[in-house]
N, C-alpha and C. Protein backbone atom coordinates (compact mmCIF):
# COMPACT_ATOMS: atom_id res chain seq x y z
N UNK A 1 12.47 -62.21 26.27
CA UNK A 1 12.98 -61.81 24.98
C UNK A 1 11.94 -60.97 24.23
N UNK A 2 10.74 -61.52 24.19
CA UNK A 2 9.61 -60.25 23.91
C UNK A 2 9.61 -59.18 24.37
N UNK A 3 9.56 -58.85 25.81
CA UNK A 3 10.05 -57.32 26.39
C UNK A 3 10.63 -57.17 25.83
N UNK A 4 11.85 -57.53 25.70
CA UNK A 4 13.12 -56.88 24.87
C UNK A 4 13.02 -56.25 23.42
N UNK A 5 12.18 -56.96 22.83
CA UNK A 5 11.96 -57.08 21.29
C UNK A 5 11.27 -55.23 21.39
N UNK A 6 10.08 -55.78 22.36
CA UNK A 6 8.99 -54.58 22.12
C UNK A 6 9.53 -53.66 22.58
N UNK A 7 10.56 -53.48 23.43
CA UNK A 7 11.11 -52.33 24.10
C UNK A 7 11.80 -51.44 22.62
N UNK A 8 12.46 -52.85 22.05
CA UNK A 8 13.51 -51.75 21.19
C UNK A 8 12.55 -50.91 19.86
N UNK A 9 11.86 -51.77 19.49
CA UNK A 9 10.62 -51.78 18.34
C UNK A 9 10.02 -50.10 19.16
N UNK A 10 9.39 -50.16 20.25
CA UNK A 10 9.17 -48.76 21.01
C UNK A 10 9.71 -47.96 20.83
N UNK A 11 10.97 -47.87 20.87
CA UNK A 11 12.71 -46.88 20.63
C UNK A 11 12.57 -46.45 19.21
N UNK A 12 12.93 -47.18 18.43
CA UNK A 12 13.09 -47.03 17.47
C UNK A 12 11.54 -46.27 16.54
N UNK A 13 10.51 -46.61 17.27
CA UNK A 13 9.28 -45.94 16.66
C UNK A 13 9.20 -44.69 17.08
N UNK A 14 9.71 -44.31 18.30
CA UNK A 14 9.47 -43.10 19.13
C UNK A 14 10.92 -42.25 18.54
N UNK A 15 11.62 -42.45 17.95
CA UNK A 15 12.95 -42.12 17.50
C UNK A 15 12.78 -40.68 16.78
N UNK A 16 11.69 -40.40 15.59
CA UNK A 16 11.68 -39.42 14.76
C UNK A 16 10.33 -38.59 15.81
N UNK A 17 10.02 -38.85 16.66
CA UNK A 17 8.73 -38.08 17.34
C UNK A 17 9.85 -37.31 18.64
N UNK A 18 10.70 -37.61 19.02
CA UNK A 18 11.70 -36.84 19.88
C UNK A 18 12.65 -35.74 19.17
N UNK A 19 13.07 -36.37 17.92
CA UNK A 19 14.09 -35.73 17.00
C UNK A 19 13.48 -34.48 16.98
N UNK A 20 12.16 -34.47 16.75
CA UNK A 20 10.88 -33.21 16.44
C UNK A 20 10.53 -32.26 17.37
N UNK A 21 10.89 -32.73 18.73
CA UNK A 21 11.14 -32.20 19.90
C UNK A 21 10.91 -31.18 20.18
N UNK A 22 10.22 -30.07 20.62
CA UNK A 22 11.09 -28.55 20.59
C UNK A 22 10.77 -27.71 19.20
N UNK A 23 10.64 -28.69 18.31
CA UNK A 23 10.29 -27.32 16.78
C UNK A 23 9.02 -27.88 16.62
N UNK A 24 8.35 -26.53 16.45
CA UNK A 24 7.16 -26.23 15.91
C UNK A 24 6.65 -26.39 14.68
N UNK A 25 5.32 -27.01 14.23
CA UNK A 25 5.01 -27.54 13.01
C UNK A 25 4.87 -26.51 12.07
N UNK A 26 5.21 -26.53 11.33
CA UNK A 26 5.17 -25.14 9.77
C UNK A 26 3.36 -24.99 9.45
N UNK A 27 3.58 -23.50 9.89
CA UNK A 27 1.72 -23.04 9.82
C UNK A 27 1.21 -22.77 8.45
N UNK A 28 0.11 -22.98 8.54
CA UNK A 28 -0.30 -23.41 6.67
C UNK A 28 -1.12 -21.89 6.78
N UNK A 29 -1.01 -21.46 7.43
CA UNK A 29 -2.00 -19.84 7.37
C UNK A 29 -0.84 -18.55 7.27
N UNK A 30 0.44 -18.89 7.71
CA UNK A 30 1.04 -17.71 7.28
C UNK A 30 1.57 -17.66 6.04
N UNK A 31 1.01 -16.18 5.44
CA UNK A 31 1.62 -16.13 3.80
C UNK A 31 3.18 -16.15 3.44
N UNK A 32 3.54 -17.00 3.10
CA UNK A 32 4.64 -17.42 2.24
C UNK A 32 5.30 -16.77 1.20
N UNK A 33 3.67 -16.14 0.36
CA UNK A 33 4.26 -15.58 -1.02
C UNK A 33 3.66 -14.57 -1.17
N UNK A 34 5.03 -13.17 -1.31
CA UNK A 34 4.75 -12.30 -0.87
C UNK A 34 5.01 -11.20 -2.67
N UNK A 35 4.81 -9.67 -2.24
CA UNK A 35 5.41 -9.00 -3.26
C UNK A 35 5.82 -8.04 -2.80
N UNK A 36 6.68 -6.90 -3.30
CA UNK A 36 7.35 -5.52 -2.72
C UNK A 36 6.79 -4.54 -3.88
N UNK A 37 6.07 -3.54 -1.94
CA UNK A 37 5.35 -2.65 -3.18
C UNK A 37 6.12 -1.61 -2.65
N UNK A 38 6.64 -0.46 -3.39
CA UNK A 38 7.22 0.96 -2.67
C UNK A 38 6.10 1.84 -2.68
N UNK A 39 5.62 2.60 -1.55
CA UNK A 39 5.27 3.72 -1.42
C UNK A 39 5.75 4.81 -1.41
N UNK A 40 5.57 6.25 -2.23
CA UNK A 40 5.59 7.26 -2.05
C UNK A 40 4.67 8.56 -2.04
N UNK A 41 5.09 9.55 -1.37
CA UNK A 41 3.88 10.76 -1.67
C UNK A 41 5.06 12.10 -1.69
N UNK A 42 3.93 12.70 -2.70
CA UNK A 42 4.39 14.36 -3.13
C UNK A 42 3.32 15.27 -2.76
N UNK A 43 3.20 16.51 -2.00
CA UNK A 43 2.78 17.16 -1.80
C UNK A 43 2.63 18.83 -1.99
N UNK A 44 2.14 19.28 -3.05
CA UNK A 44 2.24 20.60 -3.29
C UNK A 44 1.57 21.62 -2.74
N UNK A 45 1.51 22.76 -2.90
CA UNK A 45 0.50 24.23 -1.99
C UNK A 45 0.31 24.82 -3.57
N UNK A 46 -0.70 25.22 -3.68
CA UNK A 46 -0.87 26.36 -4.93
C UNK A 46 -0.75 27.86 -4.02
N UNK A 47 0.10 28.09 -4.26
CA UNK A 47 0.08 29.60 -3.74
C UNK A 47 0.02 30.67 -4.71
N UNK A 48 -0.45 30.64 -6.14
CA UNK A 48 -0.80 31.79 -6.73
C UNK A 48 -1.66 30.87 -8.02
N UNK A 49 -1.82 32.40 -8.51
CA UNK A 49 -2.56 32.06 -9.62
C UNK A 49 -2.76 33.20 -10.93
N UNK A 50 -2.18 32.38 -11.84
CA UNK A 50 -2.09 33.46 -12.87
C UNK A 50 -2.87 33.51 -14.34
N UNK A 51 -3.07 34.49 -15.23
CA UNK A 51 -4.57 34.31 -16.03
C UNK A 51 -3.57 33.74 -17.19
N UNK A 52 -3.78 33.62 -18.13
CA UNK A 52 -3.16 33.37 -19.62
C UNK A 52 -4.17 33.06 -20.38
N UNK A 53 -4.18 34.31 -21.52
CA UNK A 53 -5.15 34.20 -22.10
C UNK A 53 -4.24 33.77 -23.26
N UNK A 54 -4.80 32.80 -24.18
CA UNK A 54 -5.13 32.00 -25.30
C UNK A 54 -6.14 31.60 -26.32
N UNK A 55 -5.72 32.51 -27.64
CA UNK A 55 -6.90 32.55 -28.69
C UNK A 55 -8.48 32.87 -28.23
N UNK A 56 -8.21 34.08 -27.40
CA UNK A 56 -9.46 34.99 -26.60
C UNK A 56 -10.13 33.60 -25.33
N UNK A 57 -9.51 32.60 -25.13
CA UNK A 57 -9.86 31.80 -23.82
C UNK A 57 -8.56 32.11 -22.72
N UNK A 58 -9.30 31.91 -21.81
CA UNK A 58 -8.27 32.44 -20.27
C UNK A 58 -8.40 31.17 -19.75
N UNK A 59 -7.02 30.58 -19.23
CA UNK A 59 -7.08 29.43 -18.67
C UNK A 59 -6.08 30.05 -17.48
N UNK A 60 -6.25 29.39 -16.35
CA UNK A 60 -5.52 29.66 -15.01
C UNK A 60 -4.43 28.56 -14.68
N UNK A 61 -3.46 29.31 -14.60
CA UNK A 61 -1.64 28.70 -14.33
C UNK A 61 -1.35 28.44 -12.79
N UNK A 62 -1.49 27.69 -12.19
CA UNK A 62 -0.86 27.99 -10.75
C UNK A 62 0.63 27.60 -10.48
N UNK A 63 1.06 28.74 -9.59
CA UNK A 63 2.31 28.30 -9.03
C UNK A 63 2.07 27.51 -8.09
N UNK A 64 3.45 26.35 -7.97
CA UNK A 64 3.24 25.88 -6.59
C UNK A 64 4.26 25.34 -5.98
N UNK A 65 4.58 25.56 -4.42
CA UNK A 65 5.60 25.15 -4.07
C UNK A 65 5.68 23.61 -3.18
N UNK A 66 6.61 23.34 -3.03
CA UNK A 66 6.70 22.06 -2.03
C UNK A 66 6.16 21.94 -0.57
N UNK A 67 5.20 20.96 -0.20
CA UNK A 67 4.41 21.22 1.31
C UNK A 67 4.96 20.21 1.98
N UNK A 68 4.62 19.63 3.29
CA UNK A 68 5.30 19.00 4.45
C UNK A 68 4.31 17.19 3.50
N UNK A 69 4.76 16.74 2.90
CA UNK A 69 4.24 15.13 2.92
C UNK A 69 4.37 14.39 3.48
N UNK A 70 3.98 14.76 4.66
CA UNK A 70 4.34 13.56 5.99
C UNK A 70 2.58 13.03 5.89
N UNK A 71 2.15 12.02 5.89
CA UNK A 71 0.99 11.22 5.89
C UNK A 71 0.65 10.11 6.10
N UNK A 72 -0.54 9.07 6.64
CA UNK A 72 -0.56 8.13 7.04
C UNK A 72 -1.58 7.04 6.46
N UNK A 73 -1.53 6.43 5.90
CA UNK A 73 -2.86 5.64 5.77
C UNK A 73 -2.79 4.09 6.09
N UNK A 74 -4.00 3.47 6.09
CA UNK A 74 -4.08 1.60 5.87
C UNK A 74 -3.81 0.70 5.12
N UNK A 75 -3.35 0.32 4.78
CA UNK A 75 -3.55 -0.85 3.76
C UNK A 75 -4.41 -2.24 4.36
N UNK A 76 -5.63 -2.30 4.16
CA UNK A 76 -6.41 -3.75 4.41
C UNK A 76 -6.47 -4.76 3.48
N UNK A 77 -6.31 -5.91 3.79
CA UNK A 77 -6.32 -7.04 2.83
C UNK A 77 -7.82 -6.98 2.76
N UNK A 78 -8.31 -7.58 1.11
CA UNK A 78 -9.60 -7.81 1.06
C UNK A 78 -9.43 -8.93 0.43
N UNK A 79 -10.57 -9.62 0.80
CA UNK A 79 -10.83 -11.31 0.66
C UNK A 79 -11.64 -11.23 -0.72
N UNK A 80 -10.31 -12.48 -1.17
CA UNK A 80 -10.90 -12.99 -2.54
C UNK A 80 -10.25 -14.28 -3.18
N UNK A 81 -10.51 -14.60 -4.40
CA UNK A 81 -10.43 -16.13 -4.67
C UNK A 81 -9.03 -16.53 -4.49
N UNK A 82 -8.03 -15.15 -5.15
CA UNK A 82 -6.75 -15.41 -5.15
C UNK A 82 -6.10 -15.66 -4.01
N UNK A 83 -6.53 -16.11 -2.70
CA UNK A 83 -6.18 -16.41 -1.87
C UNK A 83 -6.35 -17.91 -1.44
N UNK A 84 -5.58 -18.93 -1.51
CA UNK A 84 -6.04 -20.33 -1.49
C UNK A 84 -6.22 -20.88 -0.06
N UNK A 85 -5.40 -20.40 0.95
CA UNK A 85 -5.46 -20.50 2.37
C UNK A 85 -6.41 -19.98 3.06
N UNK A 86 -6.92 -20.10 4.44
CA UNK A 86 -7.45 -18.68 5.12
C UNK A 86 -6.29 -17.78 4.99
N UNK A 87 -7.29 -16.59 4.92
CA UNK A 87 -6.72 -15.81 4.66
C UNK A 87 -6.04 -14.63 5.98
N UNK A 88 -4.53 -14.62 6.35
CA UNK A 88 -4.05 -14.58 7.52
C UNK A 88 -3.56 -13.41 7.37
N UNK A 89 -4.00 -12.52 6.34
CA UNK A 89 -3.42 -11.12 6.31
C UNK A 89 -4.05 -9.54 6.84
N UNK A 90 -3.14 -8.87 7.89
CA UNK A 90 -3.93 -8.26 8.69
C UNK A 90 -4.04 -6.92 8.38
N UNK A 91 -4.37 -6.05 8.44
CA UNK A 91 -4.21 -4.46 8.03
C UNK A 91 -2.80 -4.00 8.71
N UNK A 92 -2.32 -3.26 7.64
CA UNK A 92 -0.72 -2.53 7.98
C UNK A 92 -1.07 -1.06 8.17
N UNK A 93 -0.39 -0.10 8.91
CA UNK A 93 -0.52 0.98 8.97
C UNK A 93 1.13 1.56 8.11
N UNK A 94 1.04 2.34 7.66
CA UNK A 94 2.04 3.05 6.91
C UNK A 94 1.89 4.17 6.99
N UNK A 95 2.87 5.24 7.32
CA UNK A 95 3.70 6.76 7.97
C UNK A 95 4.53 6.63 7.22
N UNK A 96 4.24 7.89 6.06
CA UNK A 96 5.02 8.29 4.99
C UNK A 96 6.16 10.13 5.59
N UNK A 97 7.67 9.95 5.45
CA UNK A 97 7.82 11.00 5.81
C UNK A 97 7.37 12.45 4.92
N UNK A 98 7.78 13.21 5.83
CA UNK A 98 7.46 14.60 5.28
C UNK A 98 8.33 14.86 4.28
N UNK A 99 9.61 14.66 4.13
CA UNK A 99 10.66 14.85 2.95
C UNK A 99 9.50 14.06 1.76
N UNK A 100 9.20 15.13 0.77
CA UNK A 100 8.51 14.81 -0.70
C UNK A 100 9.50 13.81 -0.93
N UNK A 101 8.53 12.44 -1.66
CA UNK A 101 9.45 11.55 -2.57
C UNK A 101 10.37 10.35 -1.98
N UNK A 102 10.33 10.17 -0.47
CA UNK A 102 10.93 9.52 0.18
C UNK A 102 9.86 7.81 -0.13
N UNK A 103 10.93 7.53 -0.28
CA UNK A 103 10.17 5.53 -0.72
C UNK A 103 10.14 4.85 0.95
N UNK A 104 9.40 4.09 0.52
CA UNK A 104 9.25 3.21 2.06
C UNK A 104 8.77 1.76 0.99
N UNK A 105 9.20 0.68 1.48
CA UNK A 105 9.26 -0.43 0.69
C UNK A 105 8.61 -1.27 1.73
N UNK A 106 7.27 -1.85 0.85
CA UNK A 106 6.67 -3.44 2.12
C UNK A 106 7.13 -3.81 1.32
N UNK A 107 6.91 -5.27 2.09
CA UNK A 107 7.03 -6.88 1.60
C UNK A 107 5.24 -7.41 2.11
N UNK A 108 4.40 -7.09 0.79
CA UNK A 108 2.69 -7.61 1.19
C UNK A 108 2.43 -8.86 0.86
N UNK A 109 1.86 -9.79 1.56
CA UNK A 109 1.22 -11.22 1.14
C UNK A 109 1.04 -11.27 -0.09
N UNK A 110 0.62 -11.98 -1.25
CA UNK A 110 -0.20 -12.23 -2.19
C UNK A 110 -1.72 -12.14 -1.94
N UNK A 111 -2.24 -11.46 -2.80
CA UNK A 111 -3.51 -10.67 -2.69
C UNK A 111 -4.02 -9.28 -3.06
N UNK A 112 -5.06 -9.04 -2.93
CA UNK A 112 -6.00 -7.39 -2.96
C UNK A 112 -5.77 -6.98 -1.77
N UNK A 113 -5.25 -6.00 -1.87
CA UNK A 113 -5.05 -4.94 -1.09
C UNK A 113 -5.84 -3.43 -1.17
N UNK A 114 -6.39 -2.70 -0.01
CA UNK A 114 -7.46 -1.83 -0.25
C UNK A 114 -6.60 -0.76 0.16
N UNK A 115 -6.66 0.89 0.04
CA UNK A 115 -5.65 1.90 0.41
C UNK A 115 -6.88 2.52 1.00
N UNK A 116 -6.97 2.84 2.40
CA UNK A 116 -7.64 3.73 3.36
C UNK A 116 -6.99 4.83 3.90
N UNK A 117 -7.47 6.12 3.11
CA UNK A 117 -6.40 7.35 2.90
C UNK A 117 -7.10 8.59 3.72
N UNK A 118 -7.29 8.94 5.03
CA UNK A 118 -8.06 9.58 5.54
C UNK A 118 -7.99 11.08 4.79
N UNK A 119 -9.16 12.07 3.88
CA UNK A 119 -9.48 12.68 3.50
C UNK A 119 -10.12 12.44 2.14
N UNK A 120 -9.29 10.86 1.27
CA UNK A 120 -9.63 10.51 -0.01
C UNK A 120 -11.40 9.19 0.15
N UNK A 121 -12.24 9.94 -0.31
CA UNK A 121 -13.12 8.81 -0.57
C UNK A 121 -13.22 7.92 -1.34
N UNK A 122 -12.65 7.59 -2.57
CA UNK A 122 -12.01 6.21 -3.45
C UNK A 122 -11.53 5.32 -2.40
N UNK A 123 -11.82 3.82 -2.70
CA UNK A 123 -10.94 3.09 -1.87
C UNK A 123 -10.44 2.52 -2.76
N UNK A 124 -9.11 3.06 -3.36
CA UNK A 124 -7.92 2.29 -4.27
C UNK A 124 -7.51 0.58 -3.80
N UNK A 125 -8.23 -0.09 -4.87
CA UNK A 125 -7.34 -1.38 -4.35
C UNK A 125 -5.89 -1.66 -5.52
N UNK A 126 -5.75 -2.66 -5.27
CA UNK A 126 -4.57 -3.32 -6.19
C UNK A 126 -3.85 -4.78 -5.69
N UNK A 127 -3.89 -5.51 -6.61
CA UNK A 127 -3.61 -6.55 -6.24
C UNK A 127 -1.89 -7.01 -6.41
N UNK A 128 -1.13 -8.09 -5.15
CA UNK A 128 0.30 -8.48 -5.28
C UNK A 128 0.34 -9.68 -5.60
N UNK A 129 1.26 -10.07 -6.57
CA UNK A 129 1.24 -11.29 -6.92
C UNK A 129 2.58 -11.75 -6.56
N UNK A 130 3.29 -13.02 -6.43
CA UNK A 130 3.97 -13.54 -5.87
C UNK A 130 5.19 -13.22 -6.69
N UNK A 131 6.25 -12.80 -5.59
CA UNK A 131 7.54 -11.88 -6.40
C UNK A 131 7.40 -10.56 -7.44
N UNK A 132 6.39 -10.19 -7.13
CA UNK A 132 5.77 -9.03 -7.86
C UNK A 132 6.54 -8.14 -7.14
N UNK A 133 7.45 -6.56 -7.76
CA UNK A 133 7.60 -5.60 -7.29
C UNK A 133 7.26 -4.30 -8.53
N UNK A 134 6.44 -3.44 -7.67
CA UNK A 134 5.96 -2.03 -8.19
C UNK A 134 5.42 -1.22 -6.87
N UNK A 135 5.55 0.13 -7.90
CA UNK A 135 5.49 1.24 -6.88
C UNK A 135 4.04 1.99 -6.94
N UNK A 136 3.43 2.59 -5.87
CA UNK A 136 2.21 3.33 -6.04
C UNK A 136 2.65 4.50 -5.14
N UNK A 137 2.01 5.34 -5.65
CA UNK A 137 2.43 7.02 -5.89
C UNK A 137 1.52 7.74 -5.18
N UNK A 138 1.27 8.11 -3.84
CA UNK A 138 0.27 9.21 -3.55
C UNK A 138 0.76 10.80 -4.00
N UNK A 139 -0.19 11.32 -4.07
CA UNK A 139 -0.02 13.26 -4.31
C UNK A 139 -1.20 13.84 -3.77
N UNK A 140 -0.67 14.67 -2.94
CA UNK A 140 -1.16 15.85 -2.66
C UNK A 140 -1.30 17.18 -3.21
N UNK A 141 -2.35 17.90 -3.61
CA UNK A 141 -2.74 18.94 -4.17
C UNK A 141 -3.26 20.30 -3.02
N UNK A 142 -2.89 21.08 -2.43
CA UNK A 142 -3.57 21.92 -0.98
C UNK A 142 -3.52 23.08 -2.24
N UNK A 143 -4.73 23.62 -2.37
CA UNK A 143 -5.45 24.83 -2.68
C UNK A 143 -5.66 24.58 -4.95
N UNK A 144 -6.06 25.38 -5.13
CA UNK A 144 -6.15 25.46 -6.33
C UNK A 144 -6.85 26.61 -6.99
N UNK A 145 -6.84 26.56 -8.48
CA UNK A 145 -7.39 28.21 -8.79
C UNK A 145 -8.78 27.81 -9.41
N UNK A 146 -9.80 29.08 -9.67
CA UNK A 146 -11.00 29.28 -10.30
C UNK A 146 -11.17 30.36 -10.99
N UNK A 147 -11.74 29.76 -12.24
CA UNK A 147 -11.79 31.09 -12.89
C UNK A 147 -13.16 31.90 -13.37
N UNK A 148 -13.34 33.35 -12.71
CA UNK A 148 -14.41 33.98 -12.51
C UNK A 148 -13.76 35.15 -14.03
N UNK A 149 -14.87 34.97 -15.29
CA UNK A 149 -15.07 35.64 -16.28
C UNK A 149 -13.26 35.09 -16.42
N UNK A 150 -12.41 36.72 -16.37
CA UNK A 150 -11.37 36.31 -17.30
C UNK A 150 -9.92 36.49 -15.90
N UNK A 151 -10.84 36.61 -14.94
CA UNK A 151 -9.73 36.49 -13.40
C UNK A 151 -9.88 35.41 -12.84
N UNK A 152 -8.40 34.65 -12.82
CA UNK A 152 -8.23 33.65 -11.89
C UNK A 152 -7.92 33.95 -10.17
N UNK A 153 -8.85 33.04 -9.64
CA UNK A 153 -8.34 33.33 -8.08
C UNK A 153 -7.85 31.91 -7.61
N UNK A 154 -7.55 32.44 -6.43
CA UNK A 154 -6.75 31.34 -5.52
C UNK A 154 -7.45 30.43 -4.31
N UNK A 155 -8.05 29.18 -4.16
CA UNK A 155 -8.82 28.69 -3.91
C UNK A 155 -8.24 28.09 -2.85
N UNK A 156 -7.99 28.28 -1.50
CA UNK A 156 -7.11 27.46 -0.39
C UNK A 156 -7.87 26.42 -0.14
N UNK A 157 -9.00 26.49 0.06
CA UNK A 157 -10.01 25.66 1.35
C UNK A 157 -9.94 24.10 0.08
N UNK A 158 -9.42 23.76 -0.83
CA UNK A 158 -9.73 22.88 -2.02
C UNK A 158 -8.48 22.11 -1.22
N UNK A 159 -8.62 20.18 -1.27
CA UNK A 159 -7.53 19.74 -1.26
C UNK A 159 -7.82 18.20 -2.19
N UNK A 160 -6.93 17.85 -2.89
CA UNK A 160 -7.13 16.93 -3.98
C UNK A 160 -5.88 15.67 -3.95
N UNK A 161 -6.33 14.72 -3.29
CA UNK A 161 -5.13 13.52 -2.82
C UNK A 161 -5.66 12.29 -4.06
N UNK A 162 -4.39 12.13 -5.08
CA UNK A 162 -4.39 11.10 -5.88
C UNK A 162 -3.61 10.20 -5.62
N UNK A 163 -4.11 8.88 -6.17
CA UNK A 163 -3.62 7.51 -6.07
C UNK A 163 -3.06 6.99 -7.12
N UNK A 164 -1.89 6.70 -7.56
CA UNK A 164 -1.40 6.14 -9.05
C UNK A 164 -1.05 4.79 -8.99
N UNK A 165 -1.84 3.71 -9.31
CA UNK A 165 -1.28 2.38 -9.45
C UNK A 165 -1.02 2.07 -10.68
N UNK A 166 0.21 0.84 -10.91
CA UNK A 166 -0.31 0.19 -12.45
C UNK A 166 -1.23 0.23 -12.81
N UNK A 167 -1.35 -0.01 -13.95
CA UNK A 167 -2.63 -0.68 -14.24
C UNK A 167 -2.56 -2.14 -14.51
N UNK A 168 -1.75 -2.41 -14.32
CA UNK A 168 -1.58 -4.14 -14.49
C UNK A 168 -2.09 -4.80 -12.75
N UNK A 169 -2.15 -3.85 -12.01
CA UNK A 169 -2.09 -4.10 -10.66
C UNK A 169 -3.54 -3.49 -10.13
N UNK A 170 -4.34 -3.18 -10.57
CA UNK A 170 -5.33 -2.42 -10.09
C UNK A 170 -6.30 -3.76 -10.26
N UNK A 171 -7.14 -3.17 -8.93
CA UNK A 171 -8.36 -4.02 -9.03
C UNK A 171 -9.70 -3.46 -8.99
């Protein structure tokens, strides 16, 4: 009758360790809480350059038309307090198309995030907070003007890539 006892007492202990069977324990390192950031980029060409003089000062006007904004950069997580877990977030690569203005939407962990923009030396961070959604804005600038005495010229070899975050979001 003891066998018996301990057999069922066995059963019944081993009961919720089978049920469990087959599923995998919930990982305490993958981020949970996330935010949606949209990316976009605009890209212009200065292809001229014109003088306008104003109250005997000459300031230079450029025209400019629409260029190919197809571009690529990193986004790396950077380690910091606001992260309570290890921190399990890996670098994303992002390929923006060439159509100016086209959005591309992540979903990023909670955290600082760094923007690695091959030609820009700033390393733009900004931080996501949980259910946070906002957008950051690249632009491209290819050529620009200079002005020699009261003639503006046209400066190709110049290229000028800006970063626009909140400012509620910047770090």
């Amino acid at each position: 009758m003891r066998t018996f006892k301990a057999t069922i007492l066995a059963a019944i202990v081993s009961i919720p360790l089978v049920s469990a069977a087959g599923q995998e324990p919930p990982s305490s390192l993958e981020p949970v809480r996330t935010g949606k950031v949209a990316f976009s980029h605009d890209a212009r060409r200065v292809i001229a350059c014109t003088a306008k003089v104003e109250q005997n000062k000459t300031t230079c006007v450029p025209s400019r038309q629409v260029a190919d904004a197809a571009t690529s950069l990193t986004l790396r997580p950077v380690a910091s307090g606001d992260v309570s877990a290890k921190d399990a977030r890996e670098p994303v690569q992002l390929k923006l198309a060439k159509e100016a203005g086209q959005v591309q939407k992540l979903d990023l962990a909670v955290g600082v995030w760094e923007i690695e923009w091959p030609g820009r030396n700033d390393k733009d961070r900004f931080f996501v907070a949980d259910h946070d959604e906002f957008s950051v804005k690249l632009s491209t600038e290819i050529g620009g003007c200079t002005k020699k005495k009261n003639e503006c010229r046209l400066k190709t070899d110049r290229t000028r890539l800006e970063v626009s975050i909140p400012e509620r979001c910047r770090r």
